[in-house]
N, C-alpha and C. Protein backbone atom coordinates (compact mmCIF):
# COMPACT_ATOMS: atom_id res chain seq x y z
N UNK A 1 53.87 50.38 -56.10
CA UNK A 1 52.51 50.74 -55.78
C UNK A 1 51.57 50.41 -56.94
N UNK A 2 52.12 50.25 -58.10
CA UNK A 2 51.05 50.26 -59.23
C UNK A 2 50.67 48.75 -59.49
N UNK A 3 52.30 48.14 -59.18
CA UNK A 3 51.69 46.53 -58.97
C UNK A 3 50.75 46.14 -57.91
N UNK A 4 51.06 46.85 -57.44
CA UNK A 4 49.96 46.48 -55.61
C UNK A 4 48.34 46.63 -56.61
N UNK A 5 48.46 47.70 -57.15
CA UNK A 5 47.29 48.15 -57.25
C UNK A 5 46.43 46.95 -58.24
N UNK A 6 47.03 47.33 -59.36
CA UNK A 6 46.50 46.32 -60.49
C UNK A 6 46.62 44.98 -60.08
N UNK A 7 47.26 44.02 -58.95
CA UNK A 7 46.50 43.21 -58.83
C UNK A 7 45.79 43.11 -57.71
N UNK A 8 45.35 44.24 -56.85
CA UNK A 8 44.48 44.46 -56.74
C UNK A 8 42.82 44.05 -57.31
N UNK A 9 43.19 45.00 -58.45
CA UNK A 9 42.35 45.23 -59.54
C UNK A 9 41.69 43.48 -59.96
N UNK A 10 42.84 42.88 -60.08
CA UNK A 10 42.75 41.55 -60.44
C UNK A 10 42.18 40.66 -59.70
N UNK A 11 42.39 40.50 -58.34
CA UNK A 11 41.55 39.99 -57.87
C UNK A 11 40.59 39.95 -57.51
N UNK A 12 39.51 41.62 -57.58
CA UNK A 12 38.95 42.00 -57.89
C UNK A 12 37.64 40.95 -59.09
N UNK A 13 38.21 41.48 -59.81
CA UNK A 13 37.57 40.71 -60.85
C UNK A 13 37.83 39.42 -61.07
N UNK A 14 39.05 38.71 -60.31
CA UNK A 14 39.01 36.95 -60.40
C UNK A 14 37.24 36.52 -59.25
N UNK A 15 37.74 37.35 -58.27
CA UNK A 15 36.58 37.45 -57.07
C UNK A 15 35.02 37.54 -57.74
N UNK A 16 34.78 38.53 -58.44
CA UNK A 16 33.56 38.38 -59.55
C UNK A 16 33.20 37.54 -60.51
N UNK A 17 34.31 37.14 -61.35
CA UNK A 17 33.79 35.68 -61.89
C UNK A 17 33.56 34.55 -61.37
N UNK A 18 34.41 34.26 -59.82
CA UNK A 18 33.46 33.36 -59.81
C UNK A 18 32.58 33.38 -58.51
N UNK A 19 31.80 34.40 -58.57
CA UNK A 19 30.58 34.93 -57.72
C UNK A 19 29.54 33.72 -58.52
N UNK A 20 28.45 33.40 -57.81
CA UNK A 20 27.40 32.74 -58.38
C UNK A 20 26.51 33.53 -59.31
N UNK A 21 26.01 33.38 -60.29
CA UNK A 21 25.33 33.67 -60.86
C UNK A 21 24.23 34.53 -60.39
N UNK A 22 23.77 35.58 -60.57
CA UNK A 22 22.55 36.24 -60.38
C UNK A 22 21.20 35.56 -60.10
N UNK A 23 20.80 34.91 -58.76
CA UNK A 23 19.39 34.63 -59.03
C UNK A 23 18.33 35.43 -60.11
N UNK A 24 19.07 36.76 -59.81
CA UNK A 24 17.37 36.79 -60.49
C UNK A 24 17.61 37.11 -62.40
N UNK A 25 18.39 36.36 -62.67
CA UNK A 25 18.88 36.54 -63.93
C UNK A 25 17.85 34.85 -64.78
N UNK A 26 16.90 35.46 -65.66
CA UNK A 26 15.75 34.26 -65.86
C UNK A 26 16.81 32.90 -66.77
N UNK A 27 16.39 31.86 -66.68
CA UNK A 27 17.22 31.06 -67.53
C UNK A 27 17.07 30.61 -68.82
N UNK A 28 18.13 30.10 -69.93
CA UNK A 28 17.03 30.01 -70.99
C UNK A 28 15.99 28.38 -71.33
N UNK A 29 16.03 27.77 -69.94
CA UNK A 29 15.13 27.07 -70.00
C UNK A 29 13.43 26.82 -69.54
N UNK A 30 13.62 28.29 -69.18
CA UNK A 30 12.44 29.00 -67.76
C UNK A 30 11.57 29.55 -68.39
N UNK A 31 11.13 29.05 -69.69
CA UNK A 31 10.33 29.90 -70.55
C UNK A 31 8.65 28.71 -70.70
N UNK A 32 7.87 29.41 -70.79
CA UNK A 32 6.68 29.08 -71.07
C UNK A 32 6.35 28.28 -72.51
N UNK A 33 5.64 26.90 -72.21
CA UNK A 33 5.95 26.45 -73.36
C UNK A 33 5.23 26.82 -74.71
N UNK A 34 5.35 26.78 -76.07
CA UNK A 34 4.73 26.95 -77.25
C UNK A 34 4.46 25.72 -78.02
N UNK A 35 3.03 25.78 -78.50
CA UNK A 35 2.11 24.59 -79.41
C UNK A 35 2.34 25.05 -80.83
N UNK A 36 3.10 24.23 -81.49
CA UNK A 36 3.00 25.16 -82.70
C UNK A 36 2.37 24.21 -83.61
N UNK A 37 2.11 22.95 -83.17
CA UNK A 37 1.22 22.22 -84.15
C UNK A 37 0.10 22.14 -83.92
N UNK A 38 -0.67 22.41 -82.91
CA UNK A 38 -1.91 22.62 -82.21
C UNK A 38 -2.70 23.45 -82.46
N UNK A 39 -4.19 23.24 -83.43
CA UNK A 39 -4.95 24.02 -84.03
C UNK A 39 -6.04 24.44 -83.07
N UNK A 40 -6.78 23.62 -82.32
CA UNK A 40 -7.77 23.06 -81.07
C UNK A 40 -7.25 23.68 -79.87
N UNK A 41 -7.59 24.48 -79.16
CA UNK A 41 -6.70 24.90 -77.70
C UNK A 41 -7.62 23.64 -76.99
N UNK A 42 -8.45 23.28 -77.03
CA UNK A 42 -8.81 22.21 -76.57
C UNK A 42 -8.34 21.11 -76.33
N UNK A 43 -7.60 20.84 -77.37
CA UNK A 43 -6.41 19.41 -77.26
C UNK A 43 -5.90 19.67 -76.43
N UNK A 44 -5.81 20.68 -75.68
CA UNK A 44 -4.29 20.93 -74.89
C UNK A 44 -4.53 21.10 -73.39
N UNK A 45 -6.37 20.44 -73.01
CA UNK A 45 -6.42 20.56 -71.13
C UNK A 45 -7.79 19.40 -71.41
N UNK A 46 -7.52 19.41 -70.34
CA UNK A 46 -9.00 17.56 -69.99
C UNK A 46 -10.21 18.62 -69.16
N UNK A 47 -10.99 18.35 -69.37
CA UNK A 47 -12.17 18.33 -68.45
C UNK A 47 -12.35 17.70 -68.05
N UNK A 48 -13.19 17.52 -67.25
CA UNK A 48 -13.97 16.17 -65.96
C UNK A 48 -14.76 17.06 -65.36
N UNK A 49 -15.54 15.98 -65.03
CA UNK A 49 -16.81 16.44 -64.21
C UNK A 49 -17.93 16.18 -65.34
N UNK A 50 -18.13 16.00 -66.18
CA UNK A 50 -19.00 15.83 -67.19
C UNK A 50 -18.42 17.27 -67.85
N UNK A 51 -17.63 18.29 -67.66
CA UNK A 51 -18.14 19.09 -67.88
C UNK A 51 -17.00 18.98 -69.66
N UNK A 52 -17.53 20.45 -70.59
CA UNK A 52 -16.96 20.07 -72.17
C UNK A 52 -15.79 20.89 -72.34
N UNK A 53 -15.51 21.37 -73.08
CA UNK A 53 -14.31 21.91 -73.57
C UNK A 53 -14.76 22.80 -74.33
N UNK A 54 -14.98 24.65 -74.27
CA UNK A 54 -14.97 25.56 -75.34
C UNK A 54 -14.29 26.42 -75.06
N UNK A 55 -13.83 27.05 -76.42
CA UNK A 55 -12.97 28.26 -76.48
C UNK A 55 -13.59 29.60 -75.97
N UNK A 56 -13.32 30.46 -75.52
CA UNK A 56 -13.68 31.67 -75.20
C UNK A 56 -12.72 32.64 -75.57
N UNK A 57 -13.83 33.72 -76.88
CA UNK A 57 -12.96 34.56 -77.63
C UNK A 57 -13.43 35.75 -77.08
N UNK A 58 -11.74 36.86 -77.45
CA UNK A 58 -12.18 37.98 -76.80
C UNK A 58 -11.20 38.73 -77.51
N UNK A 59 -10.42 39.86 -76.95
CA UNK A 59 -9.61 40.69 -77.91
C UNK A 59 -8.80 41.10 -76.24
N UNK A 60 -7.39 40.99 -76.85
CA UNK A 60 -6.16 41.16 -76.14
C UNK A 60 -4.85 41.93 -76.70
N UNK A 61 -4.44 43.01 -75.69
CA UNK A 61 -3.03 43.57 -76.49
C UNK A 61 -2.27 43.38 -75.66
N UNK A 62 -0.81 43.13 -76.56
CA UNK A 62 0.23 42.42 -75.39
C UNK A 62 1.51 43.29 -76.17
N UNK A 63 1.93 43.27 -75.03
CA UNK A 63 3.15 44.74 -74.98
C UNK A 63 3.25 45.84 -76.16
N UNK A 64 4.08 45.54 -77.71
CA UNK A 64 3.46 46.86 -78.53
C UNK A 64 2.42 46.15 -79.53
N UNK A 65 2.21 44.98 -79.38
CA UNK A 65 1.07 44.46 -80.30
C UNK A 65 -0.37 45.51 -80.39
N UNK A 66 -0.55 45.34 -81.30
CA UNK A 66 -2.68 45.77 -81.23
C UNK A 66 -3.36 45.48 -80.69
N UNK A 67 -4.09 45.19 -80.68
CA UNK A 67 -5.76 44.35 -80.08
C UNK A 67 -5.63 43.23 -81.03
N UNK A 68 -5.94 42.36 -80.40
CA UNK A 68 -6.11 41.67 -81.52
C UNK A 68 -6.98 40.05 -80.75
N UNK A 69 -7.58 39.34 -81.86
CA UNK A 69 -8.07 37.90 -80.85
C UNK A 69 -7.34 37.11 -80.36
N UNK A 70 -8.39 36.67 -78.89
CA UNK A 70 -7.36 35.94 -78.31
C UNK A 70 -8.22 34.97 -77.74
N UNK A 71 -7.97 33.45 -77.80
CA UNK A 71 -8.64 32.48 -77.75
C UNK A 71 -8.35 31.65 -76.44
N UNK A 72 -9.49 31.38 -75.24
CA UNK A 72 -9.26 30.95 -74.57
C UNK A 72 -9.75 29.77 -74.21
N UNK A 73 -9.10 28.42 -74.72
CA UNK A 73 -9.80 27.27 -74.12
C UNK A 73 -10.21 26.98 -72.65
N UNK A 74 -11.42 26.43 -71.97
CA UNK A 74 -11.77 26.67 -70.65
C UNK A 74 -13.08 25.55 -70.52
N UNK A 75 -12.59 24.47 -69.23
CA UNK A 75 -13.99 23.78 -68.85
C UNK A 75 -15.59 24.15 -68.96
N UNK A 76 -16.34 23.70 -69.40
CA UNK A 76 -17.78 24.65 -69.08
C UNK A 76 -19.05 23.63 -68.51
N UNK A 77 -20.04 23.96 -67.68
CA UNK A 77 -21.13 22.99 -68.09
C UNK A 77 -22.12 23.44 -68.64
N UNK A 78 -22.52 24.53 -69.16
CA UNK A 78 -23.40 25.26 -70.00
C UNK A 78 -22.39 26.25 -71.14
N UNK A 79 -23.20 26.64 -71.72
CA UNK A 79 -22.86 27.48 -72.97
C UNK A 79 -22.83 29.29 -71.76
N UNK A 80 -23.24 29.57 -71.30
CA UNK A 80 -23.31 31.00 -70.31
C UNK A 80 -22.29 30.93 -69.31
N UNK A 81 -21.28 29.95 -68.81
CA UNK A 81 -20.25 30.10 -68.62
C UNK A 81 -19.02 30.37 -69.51
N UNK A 82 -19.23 30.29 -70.58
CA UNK A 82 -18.00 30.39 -71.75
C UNK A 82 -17.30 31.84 -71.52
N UNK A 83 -18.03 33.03 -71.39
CA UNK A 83 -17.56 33.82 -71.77
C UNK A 83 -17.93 34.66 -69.50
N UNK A 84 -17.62 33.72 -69.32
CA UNK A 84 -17.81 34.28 -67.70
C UNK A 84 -16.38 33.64 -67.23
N UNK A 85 -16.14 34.72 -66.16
CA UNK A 85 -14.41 34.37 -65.42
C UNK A 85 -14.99 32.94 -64.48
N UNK A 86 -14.18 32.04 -64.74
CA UNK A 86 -14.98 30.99 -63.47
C UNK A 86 -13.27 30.57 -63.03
N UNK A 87 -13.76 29.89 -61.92
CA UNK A 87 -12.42 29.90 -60.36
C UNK A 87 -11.99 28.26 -61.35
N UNK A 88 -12.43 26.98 -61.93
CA UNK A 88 -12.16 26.05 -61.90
C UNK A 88 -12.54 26.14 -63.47
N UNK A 89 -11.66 26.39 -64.07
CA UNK A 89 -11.62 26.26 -65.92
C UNK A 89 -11.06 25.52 -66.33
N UNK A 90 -10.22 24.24 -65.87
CA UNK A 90 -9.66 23.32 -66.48
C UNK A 90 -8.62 24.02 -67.11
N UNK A 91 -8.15 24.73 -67.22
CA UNK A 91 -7.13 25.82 -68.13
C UNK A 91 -5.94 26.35 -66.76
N UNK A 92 -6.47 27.56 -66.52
CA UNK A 92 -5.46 28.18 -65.33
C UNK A 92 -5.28 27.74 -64.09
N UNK A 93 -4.39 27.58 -63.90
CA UNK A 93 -3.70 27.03 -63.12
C UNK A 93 -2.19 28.01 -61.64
N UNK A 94 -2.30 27.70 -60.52
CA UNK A 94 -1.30 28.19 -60.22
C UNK A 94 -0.18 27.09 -59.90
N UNK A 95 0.99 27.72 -60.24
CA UNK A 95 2.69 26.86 -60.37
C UNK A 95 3.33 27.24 -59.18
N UNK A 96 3.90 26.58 -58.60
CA UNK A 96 4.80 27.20 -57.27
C UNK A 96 6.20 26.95 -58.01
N UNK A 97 7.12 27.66 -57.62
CA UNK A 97 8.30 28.12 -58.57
C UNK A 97 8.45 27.51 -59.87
N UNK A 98 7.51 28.14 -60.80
CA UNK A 98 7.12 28.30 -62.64
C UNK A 98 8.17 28.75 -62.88
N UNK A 99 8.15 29.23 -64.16
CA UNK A 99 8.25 29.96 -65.32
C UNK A 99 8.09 31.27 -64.75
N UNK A 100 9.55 31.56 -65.00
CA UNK A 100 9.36 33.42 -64.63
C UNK A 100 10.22 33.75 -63.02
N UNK A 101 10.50 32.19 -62.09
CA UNK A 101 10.30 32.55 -60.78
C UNK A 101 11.84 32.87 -60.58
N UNK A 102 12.30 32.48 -61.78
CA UNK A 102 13.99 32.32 -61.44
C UNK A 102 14.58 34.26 -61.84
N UNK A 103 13.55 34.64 -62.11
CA UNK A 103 13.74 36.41 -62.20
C UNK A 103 13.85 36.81 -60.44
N UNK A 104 13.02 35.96 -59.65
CA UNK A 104 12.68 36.79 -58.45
C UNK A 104 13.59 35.91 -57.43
N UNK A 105 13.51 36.60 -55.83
CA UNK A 105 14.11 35.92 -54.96
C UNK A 105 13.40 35.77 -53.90
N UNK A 106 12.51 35.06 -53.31
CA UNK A 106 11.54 35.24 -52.09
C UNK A 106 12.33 35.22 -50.54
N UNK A 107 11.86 35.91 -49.75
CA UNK A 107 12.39 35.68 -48.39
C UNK A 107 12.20 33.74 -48.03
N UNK A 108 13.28 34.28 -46.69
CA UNK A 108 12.94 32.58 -46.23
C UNK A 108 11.38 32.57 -45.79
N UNK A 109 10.52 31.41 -45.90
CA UNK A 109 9.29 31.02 -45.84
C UNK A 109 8.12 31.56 -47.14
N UNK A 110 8.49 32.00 -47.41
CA UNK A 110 7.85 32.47 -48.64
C UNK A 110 8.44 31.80 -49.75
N UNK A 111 7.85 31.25 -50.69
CA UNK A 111 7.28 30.77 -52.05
C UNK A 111 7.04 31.42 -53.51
N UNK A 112 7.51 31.48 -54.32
CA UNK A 112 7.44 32.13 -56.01
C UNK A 112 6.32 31.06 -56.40
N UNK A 113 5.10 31.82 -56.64
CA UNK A 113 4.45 31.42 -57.52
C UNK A 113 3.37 32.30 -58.50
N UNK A 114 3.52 31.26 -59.60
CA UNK A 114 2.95 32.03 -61.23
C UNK A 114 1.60 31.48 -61.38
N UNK A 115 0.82 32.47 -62.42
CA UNK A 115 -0.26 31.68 -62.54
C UNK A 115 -0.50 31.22 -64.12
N UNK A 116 -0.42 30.06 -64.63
CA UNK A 116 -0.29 29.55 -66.00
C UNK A 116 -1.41 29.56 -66.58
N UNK A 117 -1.49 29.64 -67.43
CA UNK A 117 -3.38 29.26 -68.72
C UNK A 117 -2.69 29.01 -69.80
N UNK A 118 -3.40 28.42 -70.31
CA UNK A 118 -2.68 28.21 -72.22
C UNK A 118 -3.89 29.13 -73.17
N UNK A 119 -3.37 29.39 -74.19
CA UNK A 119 -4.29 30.53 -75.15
C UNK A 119 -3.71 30.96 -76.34
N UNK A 120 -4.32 31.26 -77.35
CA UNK A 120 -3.92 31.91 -78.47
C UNK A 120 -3.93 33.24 -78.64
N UNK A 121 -3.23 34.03 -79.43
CA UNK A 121 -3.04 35.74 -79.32
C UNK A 121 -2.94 35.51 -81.04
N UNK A 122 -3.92 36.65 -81.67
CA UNK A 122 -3.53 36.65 -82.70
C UNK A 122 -3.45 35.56 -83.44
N UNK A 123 -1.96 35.50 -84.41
CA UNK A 123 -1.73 34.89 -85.13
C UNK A 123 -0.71 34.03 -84.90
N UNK A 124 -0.29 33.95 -83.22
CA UNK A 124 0.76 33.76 -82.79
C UNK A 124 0.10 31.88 -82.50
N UNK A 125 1.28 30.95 -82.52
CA UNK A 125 0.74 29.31 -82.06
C UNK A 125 -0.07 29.74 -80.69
N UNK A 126 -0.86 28.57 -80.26
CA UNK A 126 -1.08 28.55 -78.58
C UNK A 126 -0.02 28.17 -77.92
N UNK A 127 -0.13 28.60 -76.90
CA UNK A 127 1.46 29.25 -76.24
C UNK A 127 0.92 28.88 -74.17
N UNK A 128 1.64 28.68 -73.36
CA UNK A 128 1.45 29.06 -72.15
C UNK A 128 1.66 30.62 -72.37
N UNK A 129 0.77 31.37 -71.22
CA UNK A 129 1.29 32.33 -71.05
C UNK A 129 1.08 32.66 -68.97
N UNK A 130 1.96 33.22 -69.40
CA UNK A 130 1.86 33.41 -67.49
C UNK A 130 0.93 34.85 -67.06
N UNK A 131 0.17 34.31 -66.05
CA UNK A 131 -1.03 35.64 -66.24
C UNK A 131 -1.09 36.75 -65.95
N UNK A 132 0.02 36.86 -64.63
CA UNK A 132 0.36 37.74 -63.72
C UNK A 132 1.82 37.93 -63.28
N UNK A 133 2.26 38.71 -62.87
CA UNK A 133 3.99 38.75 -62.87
C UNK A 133 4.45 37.57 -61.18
N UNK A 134 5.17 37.00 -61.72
CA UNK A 134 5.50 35.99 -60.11
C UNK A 134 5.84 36.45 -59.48
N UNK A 135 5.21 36.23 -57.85
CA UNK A 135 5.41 36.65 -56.59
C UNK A 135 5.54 35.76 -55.76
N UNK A 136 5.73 36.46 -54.65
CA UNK A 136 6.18 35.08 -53.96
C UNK A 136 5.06 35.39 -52.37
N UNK A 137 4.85 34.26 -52.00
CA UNK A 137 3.29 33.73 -51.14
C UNK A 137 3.71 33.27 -49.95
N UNK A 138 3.38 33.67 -48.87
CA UNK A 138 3.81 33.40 -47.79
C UNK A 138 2.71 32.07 -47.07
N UNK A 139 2.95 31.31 -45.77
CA UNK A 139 2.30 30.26 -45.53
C UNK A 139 1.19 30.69 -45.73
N UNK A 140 0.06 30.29 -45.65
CA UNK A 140 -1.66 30.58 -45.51
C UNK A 140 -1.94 31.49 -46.03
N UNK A 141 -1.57 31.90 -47.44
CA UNK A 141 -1.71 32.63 -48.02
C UNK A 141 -2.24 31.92 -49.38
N UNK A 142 -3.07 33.07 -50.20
CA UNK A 142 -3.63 32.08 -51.57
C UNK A 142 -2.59 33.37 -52.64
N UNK A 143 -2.60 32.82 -53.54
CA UNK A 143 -2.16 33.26 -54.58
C UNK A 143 -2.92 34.56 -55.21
N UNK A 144 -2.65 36.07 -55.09
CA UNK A 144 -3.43 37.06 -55.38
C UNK A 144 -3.26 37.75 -56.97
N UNK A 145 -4.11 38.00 -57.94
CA UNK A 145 -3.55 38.22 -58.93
C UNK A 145 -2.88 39.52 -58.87
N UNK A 146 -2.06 39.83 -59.52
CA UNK A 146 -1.51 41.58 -59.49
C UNK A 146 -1.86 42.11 -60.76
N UNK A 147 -2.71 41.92 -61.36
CA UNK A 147 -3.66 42.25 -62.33
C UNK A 147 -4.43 43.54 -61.75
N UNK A 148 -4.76 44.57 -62.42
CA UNK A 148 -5.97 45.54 -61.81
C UNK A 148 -7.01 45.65 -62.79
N UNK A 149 -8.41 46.00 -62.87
CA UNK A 149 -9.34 46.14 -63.71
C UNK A 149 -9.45 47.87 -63.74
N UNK A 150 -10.03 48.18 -65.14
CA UNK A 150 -10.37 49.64 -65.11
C UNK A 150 -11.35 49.51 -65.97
N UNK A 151 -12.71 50.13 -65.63
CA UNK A 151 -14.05 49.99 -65.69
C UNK A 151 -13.57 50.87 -67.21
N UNK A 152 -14.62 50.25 -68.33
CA UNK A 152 -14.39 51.18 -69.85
C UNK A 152 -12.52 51.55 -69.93
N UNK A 153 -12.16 50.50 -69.81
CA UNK A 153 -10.62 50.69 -70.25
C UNK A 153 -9.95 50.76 -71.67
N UNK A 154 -8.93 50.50 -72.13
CA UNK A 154 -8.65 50.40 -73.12
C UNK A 154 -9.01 48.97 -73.92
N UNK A 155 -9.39 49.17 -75.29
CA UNK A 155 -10.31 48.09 -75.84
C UNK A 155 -11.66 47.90 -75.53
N UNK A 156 -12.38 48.23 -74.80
CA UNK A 156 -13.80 48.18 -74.20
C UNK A 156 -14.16 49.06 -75.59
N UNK A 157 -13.83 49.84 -76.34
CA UNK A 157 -14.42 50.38 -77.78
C UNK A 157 -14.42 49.33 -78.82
N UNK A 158 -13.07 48.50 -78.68
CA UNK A 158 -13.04 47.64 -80.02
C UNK A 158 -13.71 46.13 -79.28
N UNK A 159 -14.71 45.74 -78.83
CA UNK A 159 -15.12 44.64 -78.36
C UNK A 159 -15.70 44.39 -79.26
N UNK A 160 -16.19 43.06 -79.85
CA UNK A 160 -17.05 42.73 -81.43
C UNK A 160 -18.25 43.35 -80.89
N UNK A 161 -19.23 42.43 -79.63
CA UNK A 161 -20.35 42.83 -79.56
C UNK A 161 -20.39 43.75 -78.11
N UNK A 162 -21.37 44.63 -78.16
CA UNK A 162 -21.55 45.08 -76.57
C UNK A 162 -21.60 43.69 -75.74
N UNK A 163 -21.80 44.88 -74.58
CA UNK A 163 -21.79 43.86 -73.25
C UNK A 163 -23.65 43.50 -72.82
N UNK A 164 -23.73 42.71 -72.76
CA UNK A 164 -25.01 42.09 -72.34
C UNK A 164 -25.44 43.62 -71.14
N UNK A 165 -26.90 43.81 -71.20
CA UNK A 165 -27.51 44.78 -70.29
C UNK A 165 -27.38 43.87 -69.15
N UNK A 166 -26.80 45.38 -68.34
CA UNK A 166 -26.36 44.76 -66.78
C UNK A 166 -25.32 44.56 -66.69
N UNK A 167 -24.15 44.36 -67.60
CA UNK A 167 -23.07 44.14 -67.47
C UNK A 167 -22.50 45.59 -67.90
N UNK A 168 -20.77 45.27 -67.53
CA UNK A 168 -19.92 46.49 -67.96
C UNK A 168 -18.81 45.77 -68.36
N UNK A 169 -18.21 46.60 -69.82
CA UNK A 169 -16.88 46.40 -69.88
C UNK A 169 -16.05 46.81 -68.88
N UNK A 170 -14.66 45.98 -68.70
CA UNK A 170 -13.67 46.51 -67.78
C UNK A 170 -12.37 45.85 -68.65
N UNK A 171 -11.17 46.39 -68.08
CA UNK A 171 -9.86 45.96 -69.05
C UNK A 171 -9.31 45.51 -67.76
N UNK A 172 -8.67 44.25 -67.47
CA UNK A 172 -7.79 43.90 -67.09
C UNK A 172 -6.52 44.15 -67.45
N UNK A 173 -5.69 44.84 -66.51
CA UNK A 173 -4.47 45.21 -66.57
C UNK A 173 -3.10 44.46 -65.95
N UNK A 174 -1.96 44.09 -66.30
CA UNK A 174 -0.97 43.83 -66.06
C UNK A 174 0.14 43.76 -66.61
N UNK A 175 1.27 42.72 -65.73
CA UNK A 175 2.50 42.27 -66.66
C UNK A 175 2.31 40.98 -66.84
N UNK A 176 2.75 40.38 -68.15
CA UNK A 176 2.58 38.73 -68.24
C UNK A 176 3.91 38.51 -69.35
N UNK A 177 3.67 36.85 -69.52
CA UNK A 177 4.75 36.83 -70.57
C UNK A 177 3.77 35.99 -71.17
N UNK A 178 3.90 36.17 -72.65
CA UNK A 178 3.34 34.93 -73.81
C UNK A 178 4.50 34.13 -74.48
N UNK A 179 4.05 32.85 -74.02
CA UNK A 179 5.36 31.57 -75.07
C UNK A 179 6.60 32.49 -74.95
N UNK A 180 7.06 32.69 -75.92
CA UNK A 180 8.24 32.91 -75.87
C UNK A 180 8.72 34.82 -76.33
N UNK A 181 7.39 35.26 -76.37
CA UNK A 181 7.90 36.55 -76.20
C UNK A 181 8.58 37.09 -75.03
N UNK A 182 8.64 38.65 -75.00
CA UNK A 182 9.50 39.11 -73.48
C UNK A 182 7.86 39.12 -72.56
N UNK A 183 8.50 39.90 -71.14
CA UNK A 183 7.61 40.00 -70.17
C UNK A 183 6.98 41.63 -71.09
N UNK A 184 5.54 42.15 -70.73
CA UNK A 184 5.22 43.37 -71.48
C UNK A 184 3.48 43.26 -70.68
N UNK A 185 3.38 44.67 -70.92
CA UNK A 185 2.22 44.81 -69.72
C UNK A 185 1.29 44.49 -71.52
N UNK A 186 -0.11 43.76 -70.14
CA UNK A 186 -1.32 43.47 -71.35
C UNK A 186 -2.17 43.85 -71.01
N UNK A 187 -3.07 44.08 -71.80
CA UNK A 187 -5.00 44.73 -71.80
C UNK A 187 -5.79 43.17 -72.28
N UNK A 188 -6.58 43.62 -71.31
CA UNK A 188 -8.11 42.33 -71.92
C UNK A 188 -9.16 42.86 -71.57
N UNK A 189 -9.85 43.35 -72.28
CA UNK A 189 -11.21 43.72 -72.23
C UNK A 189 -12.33 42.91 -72.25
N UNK A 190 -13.00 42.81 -71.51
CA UNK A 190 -14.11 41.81 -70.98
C UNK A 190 -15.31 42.09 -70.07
N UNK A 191 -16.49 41.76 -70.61
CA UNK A 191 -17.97 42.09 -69.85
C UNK A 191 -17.75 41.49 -68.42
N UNK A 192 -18.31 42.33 -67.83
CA UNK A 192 -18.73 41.63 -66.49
C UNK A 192 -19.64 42.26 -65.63
């Protein structure tokens, strides 16, 4: 009976090794890429349309980090879009099974997709970072952020300057990953 058992036991665990791998186990090639020679976040997306290339600075905390600056290169055709959310920035982008997607498993007809931007944090290189945690999108469906805003959130105290009259701070909230750190929920505080 004890032989019965233990190999039992054994096949057991022959049966588990060679199970397939965990989809949702991320890979170590599934990571967001990092600029580490890249001073310019500008070098690193084209405009068109006539339109130019500026950075847009702001202050960001990412998982136990601080606040700290965070630099966002982004299309513009005036100087008063720089520091405004716009739909077509030459920067963000959505990926259909990115970086991040090999964590998740979507039903049949449904789709994993991430939403990419490139940016600087700190003191850290410019880095992809993924903006929102990957989900997965069914046909005729657009890509929704899972981001939430909270009006005077955290950081809305440490902003350099107030917010233009008429506007309000709000903190964008979520999970993201930067370059090659882990996944970790982030704050961005920003007029609007």
């Amino acid at each position: 009976m004890a032989f019965a058992i233990s190999s039992l036991s054994a096949l057991i665990s022959l049966a588990l090794l060679a199970a397939p791998q965990n989809s949702y186990q991320q890979k170590p090639n599934d990571e967001p890429k990092v600029f580490n020679d890249i001073q310019n976040g500008c070098d690193l997306i084209n405009c068109t349309d006539g339109r130019t290339c500026g950075i847009r600075v702001g202050l960001a905390k990412f998982g136990n980090r601080n606040f700290e600056k965070f630099a966002f290169p982004k299309c513009i055709t005036n100087e008063t879009e720089l520091n405004m959310n716009t739909d077509n920035d030459g920067n963000a982008h959505i990926v259909p099974n990115g970086p991040g997607c090999q964590m998740i498993q979507c039903s049949v007809g449904y789709q994993c997709q991430v939403r990419i931007s490139i940016s600087k944090l700190g003191n850290l290189p410019y880095a992809q970072s993924i903006g929102t945690f990957p989900q997965c999108v069914g046909p005729n469906v657009s890509f929704n952020s899972s981001s939430s805003t909270i009006e005077n959130g955290p950081g809305c105290d440490q902003l350099p300057t107030k917010c233009d009259e008429g506007t309000k701070c709000v903190t964008a909230v979520g999970i993201a990953k930067y370059g090659n750190l882990p996944w970790s929920q982030f704050f961005w505080p920003f007029c609007t």
